[in-house]
Every structure is written in structure tokens, then in C-alpha cells.
PDB file of N, CA and C in Angstrom:
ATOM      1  N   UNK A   1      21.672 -22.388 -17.638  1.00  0.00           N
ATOM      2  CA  UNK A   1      21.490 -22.111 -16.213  1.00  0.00           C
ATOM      3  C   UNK A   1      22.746 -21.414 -15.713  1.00  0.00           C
ATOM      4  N   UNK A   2      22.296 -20.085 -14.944  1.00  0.00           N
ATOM      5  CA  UNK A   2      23.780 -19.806 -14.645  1.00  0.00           C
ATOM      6  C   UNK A   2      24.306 -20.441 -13.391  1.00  0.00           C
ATOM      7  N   UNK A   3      25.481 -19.729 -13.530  1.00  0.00           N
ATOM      8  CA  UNK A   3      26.494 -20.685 -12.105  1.00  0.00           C
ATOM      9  C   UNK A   3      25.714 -19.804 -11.015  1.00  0.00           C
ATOM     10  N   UNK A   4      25.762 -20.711  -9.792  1.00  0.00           N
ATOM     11  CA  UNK A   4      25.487 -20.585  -8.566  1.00  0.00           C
ATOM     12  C   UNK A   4      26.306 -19.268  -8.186  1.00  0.00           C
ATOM     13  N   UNK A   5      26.004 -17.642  -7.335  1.00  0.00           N
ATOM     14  CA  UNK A   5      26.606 -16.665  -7.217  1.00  0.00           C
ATOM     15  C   UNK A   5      27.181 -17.281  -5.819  1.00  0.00           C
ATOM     16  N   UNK A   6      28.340 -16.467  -5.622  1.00  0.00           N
ATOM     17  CA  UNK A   6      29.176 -16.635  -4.136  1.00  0.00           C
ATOM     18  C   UNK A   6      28.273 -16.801  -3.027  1.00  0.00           C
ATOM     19  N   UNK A   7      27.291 -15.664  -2.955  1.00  0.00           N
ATOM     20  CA  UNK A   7      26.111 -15.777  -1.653  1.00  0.00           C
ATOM     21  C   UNK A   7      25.417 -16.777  -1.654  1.00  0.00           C
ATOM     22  N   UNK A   8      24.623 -17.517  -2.886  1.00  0.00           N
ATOM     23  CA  UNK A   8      23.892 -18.703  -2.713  1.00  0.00           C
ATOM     24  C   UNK A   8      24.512 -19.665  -2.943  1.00  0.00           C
ATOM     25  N   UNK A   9      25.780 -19.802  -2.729  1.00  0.00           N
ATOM     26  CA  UNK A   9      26.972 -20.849  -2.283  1.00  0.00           C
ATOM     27  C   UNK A   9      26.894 -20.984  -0.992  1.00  0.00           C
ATOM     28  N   UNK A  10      27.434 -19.610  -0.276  1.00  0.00           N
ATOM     29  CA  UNK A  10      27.158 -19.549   1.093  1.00  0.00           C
ATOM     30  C   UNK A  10      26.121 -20.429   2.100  1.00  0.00           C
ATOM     31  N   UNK A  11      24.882 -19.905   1.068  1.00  0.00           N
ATOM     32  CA  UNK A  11      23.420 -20.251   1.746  1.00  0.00           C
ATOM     33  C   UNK A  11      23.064 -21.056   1.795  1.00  0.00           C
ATOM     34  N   UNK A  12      23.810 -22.106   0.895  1.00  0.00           N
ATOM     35  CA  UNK A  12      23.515 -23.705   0.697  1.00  0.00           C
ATOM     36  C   UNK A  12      24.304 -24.358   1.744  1.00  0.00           C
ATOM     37  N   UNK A  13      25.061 -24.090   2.082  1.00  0.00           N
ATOM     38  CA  UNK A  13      26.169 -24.202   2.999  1.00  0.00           C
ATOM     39  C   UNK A  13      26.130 -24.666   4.291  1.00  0.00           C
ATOM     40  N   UNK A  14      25.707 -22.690   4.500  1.00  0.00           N
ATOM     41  CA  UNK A  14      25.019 -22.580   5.946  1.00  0.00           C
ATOM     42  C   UNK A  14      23.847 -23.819   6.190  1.00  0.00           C
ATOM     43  N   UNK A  15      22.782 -23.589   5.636  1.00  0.00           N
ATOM     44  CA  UNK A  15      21.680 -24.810   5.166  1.00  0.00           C
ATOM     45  C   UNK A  15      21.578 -25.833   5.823  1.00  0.00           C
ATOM     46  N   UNK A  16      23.124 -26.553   5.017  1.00  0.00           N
ATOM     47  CA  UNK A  16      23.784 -27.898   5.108  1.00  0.00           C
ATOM     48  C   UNK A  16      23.849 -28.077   6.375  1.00  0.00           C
ATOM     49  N   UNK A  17      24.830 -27.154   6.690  1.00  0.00           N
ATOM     50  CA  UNK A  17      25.342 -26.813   8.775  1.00  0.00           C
ATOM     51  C   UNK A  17      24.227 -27.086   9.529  1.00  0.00           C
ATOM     52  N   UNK A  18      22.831 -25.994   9.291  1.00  0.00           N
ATOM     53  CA  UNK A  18      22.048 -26.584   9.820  1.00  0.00           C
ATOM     54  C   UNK A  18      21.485 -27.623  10.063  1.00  0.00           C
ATOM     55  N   UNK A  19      21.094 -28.394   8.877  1.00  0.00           N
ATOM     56  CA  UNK A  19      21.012 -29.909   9.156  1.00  0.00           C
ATOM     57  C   UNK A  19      21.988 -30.658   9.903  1.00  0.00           C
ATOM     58  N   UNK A  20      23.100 -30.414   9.574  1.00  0.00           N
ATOM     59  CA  UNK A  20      23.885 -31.241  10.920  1.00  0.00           C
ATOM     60  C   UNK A  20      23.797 -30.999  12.191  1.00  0.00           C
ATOM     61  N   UNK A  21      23.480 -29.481  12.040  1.00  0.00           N
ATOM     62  CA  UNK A  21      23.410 -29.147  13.642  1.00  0.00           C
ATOM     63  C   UNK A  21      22.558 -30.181  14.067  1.00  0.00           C
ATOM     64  N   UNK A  22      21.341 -30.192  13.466  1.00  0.00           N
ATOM     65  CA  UNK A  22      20.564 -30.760  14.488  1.00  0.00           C
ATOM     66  C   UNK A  22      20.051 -31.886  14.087  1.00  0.00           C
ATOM     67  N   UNK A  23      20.634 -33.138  13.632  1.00  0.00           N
ATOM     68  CA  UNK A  23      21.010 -34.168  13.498  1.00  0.00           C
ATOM     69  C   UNK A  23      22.040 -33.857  14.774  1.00  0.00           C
ATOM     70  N   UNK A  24      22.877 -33.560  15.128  1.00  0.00           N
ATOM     71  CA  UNK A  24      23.443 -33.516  15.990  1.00  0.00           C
ATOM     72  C   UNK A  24      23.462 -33.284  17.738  1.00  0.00           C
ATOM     73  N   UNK A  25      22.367 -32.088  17.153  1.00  0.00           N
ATOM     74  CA  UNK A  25      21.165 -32.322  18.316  1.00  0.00           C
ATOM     75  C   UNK A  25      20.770 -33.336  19.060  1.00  0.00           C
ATOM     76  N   UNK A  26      19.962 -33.767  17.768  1.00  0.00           N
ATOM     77  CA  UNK A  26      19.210 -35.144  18.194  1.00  0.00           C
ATOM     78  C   UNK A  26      20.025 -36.489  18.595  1.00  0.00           C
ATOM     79  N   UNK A  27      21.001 -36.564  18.113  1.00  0.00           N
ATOM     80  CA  UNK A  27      22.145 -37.805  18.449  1.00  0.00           C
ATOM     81  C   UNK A  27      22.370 -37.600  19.534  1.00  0.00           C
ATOM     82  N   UNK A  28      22.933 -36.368  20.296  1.00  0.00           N
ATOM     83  CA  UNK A  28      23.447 -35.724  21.122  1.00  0.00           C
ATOM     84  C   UNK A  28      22.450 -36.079  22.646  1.00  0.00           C
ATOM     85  N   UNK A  29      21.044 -35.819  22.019  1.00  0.00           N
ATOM     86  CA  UNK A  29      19.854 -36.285  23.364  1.00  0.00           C
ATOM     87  C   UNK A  29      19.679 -37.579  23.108  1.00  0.00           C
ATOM     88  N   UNK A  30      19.571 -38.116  21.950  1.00  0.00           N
ATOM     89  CA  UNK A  30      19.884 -39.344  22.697  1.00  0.00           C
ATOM     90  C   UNK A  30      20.911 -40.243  23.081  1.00  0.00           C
ATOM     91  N   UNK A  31      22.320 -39.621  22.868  1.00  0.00           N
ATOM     92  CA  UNK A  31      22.825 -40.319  24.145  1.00  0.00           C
ATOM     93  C   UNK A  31      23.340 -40.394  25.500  1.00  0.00           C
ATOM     94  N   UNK A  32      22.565 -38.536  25.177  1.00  0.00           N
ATOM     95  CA  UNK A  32      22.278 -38.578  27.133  1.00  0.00           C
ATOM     96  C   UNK A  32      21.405 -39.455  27.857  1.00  0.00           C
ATOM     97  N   UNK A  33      20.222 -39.364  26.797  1.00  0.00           N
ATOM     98  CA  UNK A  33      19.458 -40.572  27.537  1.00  0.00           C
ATOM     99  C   UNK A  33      20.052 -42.056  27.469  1.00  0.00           C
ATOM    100  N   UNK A  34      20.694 -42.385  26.770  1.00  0.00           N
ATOM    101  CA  UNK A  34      21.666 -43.841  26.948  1.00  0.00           C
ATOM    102  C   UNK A  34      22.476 -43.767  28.053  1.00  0.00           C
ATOM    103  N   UNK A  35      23.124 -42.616  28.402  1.00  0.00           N
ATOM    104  CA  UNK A  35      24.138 -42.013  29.697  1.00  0.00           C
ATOM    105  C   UNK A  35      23.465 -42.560  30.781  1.00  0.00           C
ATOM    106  N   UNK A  36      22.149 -41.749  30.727  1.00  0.00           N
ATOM    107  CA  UNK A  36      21.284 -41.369  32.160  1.00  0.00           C
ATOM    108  C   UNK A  36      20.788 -42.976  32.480  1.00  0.00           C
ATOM    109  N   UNK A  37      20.325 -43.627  31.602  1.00  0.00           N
ATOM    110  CA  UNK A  37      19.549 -44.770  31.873  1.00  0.00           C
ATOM    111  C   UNK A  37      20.957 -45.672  32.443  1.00  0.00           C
ATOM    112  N   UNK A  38      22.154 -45.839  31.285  1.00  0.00           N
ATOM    113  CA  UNK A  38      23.226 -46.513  32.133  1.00  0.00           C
ATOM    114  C   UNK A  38      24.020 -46.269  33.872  1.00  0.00           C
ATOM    115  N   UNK A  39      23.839 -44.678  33.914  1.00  0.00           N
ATOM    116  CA  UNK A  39      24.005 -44.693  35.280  1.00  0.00           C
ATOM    117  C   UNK A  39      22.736 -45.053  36.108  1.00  0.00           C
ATOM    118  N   UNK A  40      21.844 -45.042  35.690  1.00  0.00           N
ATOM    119  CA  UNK A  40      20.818 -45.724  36.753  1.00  0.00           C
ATOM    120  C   UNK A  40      20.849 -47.115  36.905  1.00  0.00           C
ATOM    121  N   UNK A  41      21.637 -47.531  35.618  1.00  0.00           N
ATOM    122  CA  UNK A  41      21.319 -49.398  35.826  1.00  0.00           C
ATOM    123  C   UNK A  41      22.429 -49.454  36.565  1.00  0.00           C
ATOM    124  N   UNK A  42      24.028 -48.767  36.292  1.00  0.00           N
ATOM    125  CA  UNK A  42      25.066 -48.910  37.213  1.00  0.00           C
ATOM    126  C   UNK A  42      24.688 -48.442  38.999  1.00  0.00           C
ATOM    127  N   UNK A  43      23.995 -47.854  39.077  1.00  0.00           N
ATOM    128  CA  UNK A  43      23.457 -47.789  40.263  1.00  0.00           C
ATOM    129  C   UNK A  43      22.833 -48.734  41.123  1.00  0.00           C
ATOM    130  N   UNK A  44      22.158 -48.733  40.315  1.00  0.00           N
ATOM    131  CA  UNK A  44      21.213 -50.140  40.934  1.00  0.00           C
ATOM    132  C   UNK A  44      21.998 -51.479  41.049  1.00  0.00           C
ATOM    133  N   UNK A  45      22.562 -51.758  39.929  1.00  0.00           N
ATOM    134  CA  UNK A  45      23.542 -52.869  40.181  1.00  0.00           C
ATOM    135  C   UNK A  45      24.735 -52.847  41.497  1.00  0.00           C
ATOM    136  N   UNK A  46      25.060 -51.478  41.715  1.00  0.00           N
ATOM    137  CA  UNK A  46      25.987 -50.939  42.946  1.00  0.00           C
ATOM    138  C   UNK A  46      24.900 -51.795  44.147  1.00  0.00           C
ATOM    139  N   UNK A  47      23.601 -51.088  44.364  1.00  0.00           N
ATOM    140  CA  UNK A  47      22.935 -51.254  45.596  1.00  0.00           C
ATOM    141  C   UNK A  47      23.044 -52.828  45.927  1.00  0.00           C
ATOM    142  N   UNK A  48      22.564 -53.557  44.269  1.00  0.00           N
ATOM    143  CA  UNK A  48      22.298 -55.326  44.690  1.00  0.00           C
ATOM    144  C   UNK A  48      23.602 -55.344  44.989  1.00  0.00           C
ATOM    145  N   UNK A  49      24.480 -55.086  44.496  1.00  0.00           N
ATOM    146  CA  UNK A  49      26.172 -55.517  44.724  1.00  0.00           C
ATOM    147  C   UNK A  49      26.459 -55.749  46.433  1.00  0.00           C
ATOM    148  N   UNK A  50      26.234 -54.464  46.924  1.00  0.00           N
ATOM    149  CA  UNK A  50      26.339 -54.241  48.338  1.00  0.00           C
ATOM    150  C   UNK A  50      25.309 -55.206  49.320  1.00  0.00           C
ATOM    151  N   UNK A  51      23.891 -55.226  48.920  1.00  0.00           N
ATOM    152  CA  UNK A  51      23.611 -55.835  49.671  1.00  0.00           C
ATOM    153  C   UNK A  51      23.970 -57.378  49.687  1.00  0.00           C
ATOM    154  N   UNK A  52      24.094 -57.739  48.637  1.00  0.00           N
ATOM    155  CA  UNK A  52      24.709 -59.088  48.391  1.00  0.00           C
ATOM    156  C   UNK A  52      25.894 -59.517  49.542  1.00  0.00           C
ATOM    157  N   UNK A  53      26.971 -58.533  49.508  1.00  0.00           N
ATOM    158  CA  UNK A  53      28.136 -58.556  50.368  1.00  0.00           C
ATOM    159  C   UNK A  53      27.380 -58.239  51.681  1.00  0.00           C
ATOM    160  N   UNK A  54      26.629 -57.633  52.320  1.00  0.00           N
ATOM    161  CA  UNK A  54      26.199 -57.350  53.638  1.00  0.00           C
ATOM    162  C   UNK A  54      25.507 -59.040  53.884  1.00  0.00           C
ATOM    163  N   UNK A  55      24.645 -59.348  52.562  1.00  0.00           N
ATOM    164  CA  UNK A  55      24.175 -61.065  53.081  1.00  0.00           C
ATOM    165  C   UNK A  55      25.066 -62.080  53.100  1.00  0.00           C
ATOM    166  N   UNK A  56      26.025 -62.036  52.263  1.00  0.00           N
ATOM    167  CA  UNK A  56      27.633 -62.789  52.259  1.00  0.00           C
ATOM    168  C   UNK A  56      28.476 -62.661  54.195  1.00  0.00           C
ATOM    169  N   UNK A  57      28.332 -61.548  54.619  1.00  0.00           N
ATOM    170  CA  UNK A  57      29.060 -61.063  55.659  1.00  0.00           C
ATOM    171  C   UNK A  57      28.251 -61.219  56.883  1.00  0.00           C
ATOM    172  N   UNK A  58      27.075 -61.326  56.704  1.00  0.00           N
ATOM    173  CA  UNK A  58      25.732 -61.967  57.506  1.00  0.00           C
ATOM    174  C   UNK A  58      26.152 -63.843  57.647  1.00  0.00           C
ATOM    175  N   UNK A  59      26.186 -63.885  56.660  1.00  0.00           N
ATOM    176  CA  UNK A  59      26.036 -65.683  56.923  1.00  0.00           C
ATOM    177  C   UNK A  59      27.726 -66.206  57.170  1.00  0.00           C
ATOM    178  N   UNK A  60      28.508 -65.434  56.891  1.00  0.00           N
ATOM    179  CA  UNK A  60      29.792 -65.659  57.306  1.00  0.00           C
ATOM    180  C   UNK A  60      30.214 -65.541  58.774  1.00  0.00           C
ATOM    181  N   UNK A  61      29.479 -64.636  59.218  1.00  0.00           N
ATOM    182  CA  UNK A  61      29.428 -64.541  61.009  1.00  0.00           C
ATOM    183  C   UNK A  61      28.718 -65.572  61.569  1.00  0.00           C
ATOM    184  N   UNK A  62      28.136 -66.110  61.151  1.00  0.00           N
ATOM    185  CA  UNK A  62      27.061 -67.103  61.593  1.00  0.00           C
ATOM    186  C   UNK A  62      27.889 -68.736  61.356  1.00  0.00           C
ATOM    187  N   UNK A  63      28.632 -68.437  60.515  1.00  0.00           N
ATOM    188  CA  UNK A  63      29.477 -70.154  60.164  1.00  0.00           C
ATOM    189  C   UNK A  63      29.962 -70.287  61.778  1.00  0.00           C
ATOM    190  N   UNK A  64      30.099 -71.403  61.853  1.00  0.00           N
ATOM    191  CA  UNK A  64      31.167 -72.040  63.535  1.00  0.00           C
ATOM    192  C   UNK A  64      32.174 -71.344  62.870  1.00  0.00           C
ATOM    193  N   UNK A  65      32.883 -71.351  64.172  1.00  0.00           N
ATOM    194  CA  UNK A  65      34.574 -71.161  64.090  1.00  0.00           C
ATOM    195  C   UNK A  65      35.284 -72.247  63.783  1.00  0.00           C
ATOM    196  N   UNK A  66      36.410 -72.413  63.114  1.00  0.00           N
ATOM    197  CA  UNK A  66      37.245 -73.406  62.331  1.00  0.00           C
ATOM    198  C   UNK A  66      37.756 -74.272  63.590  1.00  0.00           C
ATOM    199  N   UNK A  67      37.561 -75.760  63.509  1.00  0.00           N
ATOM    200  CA  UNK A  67      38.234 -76.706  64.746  1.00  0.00           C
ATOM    201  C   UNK A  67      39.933 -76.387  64.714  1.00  0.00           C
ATOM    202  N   UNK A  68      40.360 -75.879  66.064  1.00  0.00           N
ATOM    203  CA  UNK A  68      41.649 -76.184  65.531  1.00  0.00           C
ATOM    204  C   UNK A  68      42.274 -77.362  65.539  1.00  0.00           C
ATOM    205  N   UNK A  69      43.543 -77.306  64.852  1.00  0.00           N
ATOM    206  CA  UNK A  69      44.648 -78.739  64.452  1.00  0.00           C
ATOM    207  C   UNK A  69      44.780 -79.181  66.119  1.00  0.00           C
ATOM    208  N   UNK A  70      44.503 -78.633  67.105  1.00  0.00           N
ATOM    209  CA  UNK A  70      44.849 -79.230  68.533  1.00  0.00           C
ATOM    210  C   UNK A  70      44.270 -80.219  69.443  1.00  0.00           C
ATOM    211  N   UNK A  71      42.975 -80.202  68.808  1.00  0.00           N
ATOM    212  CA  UNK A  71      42.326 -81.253  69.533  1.00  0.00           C
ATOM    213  C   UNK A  71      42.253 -82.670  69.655  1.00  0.00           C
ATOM    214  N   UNK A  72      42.247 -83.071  70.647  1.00  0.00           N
ATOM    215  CA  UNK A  72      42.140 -84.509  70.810  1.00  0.00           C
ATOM    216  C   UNK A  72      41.375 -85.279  69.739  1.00  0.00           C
ATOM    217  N   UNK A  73      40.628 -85.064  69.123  1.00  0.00           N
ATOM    218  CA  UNK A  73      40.381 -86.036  68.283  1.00  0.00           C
ATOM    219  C   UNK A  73      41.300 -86.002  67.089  1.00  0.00           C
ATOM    220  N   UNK A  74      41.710 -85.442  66.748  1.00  0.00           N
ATOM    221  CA  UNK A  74      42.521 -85.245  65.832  1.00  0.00           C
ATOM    222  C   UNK A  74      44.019 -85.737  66.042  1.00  0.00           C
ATOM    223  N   UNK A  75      44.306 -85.988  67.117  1.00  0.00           N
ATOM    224  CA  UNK A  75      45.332 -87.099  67.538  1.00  0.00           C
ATOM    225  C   UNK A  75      45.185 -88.211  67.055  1.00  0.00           C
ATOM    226  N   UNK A  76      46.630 -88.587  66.239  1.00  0.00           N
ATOM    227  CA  UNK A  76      46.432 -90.410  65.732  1.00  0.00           C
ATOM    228  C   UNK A  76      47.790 -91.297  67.288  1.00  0.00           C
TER     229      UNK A  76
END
């Protein structure tokens, strides 16, 4: 069998490249879609975050005001 010539060295090569390309491709989309889906869950987690603190800041206005240390009952 003869040896492989310089050009179909090349061509095997190139070939090769191609397959990585797009293996690379494909890795590549999917982890945009891992990207895209994580900023949507970081999103969403933002919104509950906030409203959480708006219901935190809701029921915190609503507590009484703290007795102060001055009052008569609090005299021994």
C-alpha cells in the first residue's frame, strides 16, 4: 500500500476539522440554550425575590410601633 500523498494528508485533516467544527457547533447551541433557560430561571427568581421583599415591607408597616423604655408601666 503506498504512503498517503501530501494532499490526501491534507484532506484527512481538513475532514477531521470538520467534524469538530460541528461537534462544536452543536455543543456551542446547546449551551446557549443552558444560557437562555438559566437567565430565565435567574429572572424569575429576581421577580419572586422582589415581591417577597415588597410582602416583607407590607407586613413590616403594619407591625405596632415599638413601646418606648418611658412608660409608666415599665417603672419599677
Amino acid at each position: 500500500m503506498p504512503a498517503p500523498s501530501h494532499f490526501d494528508q491534507i484532506a484527512e485533516r481538513v475532514e477531521r476539522l470538520l467534524v469538530r467544527y460541528e461537534e462544536t457547533q452543536r455543543t456551542n447551541a446547546l449551551l446557549q440554550q443552558q444560557v437562555e433557560a438559566l437567565a430565565r430561571e435567574r429572572d424569575a427568581l429576581k421577580a419572586r425575590l422582589t415581591a417577597a421583599r415588597t410582602r416583607i415591607d407590607a407586613m413590616l408597616e403594619r407591625l405596632p410601633a415599638e413601646p418606648s423604655n418611658d412608660s409608666p408601666s415599665n417603672a419599677t
